[in-house]
C-alpha atoms as a PDB file:
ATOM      1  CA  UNK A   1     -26.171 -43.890 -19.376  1.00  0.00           C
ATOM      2  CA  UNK A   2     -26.973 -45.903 -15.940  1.00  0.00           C
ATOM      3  CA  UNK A   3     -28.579 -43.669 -13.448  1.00  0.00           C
ATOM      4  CA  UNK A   4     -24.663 -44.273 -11.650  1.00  0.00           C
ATOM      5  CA  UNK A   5     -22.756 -42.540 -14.506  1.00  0.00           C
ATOM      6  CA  UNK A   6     -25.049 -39.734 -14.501  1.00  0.00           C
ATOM      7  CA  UNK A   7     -24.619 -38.871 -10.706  1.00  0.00           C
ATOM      8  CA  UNK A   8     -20.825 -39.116 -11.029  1.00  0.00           C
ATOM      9  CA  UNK A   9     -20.872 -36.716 -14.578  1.00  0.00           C
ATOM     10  CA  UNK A  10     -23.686 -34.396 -12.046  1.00  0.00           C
ATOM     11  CA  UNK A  11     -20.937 -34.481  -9.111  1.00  0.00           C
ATOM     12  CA  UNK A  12     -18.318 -33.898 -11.435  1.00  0.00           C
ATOM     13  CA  UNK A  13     -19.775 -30.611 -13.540  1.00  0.00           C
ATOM     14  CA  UNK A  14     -20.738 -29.500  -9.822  1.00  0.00           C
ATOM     15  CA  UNK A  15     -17.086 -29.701  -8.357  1.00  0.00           C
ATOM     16  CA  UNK A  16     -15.862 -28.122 -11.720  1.00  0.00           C
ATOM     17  CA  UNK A  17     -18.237 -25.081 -11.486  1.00  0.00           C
ATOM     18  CA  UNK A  18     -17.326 -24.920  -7.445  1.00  0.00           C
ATOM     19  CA  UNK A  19     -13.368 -25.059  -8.493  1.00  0.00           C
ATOM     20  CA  UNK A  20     -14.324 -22.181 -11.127  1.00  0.00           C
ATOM     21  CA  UNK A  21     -16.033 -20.031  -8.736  1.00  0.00           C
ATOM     22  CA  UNK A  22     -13.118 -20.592  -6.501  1.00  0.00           C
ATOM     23  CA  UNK A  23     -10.805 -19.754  -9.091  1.00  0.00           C
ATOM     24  CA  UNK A  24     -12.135 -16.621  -9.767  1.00  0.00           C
ATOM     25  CA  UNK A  25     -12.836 -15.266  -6.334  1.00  0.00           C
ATOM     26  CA  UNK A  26      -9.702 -15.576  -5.337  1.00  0.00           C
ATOM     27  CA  UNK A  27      -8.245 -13.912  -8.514  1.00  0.00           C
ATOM     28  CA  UNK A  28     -10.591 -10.718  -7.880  1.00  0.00           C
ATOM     29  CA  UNK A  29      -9.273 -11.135  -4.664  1.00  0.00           C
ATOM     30  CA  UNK A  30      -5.232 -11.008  -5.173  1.00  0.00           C
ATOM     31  CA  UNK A  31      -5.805  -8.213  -8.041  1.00  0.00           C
ATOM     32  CA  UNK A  32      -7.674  -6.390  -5.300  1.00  0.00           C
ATOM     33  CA  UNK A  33      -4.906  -6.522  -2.474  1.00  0.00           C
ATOM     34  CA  UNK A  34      -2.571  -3.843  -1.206  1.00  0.00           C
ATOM     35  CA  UNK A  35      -0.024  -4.256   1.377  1.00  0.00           C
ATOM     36  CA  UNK A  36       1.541  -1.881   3.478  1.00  0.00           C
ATOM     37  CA  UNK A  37       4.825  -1.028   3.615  1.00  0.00           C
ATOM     38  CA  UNK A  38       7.349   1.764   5.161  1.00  0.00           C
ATOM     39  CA  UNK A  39       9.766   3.657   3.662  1.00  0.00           C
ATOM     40  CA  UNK A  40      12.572   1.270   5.241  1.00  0.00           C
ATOM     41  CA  UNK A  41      10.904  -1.760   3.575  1.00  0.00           C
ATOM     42  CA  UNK A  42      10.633   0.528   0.187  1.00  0.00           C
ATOM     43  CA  UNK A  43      13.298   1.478  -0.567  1.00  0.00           C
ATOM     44  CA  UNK A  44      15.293  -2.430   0.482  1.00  0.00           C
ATOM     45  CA  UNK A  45      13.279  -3.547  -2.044  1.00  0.00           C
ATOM     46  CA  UNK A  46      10.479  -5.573  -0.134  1.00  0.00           C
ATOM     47  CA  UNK A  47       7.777  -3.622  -1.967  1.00  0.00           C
ATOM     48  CA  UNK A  48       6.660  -4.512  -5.389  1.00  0.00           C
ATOM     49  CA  UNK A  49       7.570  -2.546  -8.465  1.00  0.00           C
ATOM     50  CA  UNK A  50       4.754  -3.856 -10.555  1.00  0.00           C
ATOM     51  CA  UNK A  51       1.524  -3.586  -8.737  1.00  0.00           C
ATOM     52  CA  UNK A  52      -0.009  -0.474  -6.301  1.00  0.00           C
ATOM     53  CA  UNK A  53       0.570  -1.061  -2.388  1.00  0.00           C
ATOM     54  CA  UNK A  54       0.088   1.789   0.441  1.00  0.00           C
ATOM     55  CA  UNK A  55       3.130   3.842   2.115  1.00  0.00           C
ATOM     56  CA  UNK A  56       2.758   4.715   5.444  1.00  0.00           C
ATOM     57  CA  UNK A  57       4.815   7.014   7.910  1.00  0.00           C
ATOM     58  CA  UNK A  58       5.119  10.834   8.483  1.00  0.00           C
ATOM     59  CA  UNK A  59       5.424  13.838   6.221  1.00  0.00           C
ATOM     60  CA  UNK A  60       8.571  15.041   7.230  1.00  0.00           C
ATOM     61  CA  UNK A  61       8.628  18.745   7.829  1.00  0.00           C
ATOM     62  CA  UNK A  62       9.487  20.988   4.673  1.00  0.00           C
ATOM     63  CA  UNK A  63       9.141  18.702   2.313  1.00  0.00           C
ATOM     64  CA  UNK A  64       5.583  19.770   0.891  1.00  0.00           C
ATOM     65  CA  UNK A  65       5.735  21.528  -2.372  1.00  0.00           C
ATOM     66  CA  UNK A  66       3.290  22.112  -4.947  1.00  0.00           C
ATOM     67  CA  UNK A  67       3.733  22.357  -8.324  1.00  0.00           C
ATOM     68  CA  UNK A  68       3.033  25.860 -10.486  1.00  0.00           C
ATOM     69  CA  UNK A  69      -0.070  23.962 -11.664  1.00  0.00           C
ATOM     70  CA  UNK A  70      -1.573  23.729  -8.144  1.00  0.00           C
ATOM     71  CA  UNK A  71      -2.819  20.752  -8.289  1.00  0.00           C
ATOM     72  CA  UNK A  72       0.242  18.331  -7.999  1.00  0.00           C
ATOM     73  CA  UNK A  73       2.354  18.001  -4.557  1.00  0.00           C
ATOM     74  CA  UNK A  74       5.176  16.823  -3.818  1.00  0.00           C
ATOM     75  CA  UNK A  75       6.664  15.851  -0.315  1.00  0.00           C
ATOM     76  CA  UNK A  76       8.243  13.172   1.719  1.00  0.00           C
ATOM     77  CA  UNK A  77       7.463  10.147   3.709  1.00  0.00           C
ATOM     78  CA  UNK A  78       9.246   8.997   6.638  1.00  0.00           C
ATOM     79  CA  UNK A  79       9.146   6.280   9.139  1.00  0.00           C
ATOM     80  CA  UNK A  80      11.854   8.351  11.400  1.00  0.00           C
ATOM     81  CA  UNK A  81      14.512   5.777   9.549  1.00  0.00           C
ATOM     82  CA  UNK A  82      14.337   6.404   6.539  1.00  0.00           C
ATOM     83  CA  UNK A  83      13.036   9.210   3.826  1.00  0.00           C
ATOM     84  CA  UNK A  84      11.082   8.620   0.325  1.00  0.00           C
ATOM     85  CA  UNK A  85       9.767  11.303  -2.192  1.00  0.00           C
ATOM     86  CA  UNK A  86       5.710  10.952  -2.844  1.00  0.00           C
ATOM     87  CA  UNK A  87       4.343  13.006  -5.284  1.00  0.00           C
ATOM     88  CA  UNK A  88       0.377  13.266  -6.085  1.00  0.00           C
ATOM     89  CA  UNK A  89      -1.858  15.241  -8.201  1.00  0.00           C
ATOM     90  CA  UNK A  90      -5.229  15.997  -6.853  1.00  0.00           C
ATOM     91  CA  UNK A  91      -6.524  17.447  -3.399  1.00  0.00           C
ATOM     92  CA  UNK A  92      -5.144  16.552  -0.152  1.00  0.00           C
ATOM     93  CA  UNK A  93      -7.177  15.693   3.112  1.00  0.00           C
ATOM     94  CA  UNK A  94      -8.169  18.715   5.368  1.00  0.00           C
ATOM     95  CA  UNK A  95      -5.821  16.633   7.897  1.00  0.00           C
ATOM     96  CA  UNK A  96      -2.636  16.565   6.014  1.00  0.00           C
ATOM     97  CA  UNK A  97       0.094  17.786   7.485  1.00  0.00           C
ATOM     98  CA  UNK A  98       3.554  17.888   7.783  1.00  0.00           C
ATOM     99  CA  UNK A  99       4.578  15.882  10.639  1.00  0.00           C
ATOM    100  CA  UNK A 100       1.705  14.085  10.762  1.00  0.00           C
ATOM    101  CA  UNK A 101       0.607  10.456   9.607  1.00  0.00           C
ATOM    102  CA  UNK A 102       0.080   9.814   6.350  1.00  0.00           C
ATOM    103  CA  UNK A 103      -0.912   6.405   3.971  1.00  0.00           C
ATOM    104  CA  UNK A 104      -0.201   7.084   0.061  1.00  0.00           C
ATOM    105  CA  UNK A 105      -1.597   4.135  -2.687  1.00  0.00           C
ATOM    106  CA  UNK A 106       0.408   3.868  -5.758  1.00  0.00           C
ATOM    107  CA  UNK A 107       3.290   2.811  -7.512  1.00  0.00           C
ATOM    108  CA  UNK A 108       6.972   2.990  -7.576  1.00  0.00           C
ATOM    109  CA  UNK A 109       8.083   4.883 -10.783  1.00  0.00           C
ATOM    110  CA  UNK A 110      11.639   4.182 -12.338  1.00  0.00           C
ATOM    111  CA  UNK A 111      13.130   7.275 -10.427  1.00  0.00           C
ATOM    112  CA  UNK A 112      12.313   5.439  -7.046  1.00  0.00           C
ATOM    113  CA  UNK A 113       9.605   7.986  -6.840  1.00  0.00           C
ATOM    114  CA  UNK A 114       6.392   7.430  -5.562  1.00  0.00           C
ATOM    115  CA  UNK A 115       3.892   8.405  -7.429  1.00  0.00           C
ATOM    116  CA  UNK A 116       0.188   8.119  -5.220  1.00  0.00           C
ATOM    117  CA  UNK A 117      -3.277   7.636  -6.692  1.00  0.00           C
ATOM    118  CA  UNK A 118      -4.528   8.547  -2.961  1.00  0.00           C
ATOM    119  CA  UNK A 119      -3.754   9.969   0.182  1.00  0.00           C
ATOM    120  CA  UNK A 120      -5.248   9.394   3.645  1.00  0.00           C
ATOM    121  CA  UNK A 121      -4.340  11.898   6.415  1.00  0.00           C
ATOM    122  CA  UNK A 122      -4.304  10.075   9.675  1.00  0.00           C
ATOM    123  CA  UNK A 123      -7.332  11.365  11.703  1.00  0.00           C
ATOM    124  CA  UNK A 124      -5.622  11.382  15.354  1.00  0.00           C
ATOM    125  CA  UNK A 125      -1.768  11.463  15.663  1.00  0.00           C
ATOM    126  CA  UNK A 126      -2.802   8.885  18.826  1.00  0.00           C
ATOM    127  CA  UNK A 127      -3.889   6.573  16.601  1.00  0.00           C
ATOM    128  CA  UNK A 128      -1.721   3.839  14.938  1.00  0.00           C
ATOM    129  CA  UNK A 129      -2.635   0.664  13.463  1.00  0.00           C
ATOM    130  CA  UNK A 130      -0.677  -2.468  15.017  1.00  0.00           C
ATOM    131  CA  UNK A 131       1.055  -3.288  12.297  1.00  0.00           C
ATOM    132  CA  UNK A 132       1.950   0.197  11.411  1.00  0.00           C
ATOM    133  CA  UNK A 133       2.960   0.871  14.375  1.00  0.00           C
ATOM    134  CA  UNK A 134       5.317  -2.650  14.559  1.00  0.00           C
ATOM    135  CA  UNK A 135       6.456  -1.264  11.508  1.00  0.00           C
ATOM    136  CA  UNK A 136       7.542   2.004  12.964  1.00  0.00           C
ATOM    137  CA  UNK A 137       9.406   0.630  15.601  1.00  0.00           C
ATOM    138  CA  UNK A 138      11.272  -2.038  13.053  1.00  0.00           C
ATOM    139  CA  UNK A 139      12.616   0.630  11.581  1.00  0.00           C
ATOM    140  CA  UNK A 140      13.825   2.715  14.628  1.00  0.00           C
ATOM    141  CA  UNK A 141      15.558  -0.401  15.473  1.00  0.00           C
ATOM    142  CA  UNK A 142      17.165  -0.847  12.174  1.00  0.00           C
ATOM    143  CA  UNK A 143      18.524   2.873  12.408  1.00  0.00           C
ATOM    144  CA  UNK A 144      20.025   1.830  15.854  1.00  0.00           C
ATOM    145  CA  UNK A 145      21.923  -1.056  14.361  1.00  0.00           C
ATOM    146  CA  UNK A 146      23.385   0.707  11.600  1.00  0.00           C
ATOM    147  CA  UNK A 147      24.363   3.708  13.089  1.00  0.00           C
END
C-alpha cells in the first residue's frame, strides 16, 4: 500500500467512527426526548401514543381522588379548554394542588387515560414557562372559536 492509500483508508475509518459516534448520540438523544403538550393538543391527537411526553395545565378542582390503596391518585388536567383524566401511583409534591399548575410524564393508555410516571407541582402559580404559557392561551383561543 503507497503511503497515499493508507491516508485515504486512515481518513476514511476516521469519518466512519465520527459518523458512528454521531449516529449514536443522536439516538440516545431522540430516545431521551419529551415534549410538552396540553390537554387541547392531547386529546386532537398531536401527542404520541407510543412514547412518554409531559402534560401540562391545572388540576381542576374536585377532581383528586385516591384510590383505597393510598397510594394511587387520580385527578384531572386542564388547560381551561379542555379536561383529561391523569392517574399516578406514588407520592405527590408538597405543592400539588388543585387549581394549581401541574406537569405529568407518561403515556396515553388505550382508555385515553393518562397514566404518569411523575408529577411536578409548579413551585409559584406566577410562574409559567413561554411555551406553556403560549400553549395556554392557544387553547383559550380555540375555546373562543368553537363556542
Amino acid at each position: 500500500m503507497t503511503r497515499r492509500q493508507q491516508r485515504l483508508l486512515l481518513l476514511a475509518t476516521a469519518l466512519a467512527a465520527l459518523a458512528l459516534a454521531a449516529w449514536l448520540v443522536l439516538s440516545a438523544f431522540r430516545k431521551n426526548l419529551v415534549f410538552f403538550y396540553t390537554p387541547t393538543q392531547v386529546l386532537a391527537g398531536e401527542a404520541p401514543h407510543n412514547r412518554s411526553f409531559r402534560l401540562g395545565g391545572m388540576v381542576e378542582a374536585a377532581s383528586l381522588k385516591r384510590d383505597a390503596d393510598g397510594v394511587g391518585v387520580s385527578f384531572v388536567v386542564t388547560d381551561t379548554g379542555r379536561s383529561l383524566p391523569v392517574h399516578y401511583r406514588g407520592i405527590l409534591p408538597d405543592l400539588f394542588r388543585e387549581g394549581k399548575g401541574v406537569v405529568a410524564q407518561g403515556k396515553l393508555d388505550a382508555d385515553h387515560r393518562f397514566v404518569a410516571d411523575e408529577v411536578l407541582a409548579k413551585h409559584d402559580e406566577n410562574y409559567m414557562p413561554p411555551e406553556a404559557a403560549y400553549a395556554l392561551k392557544k387553547g383559550r383561543e380555540s375555546v373562543k372559536v368553537d363556542r
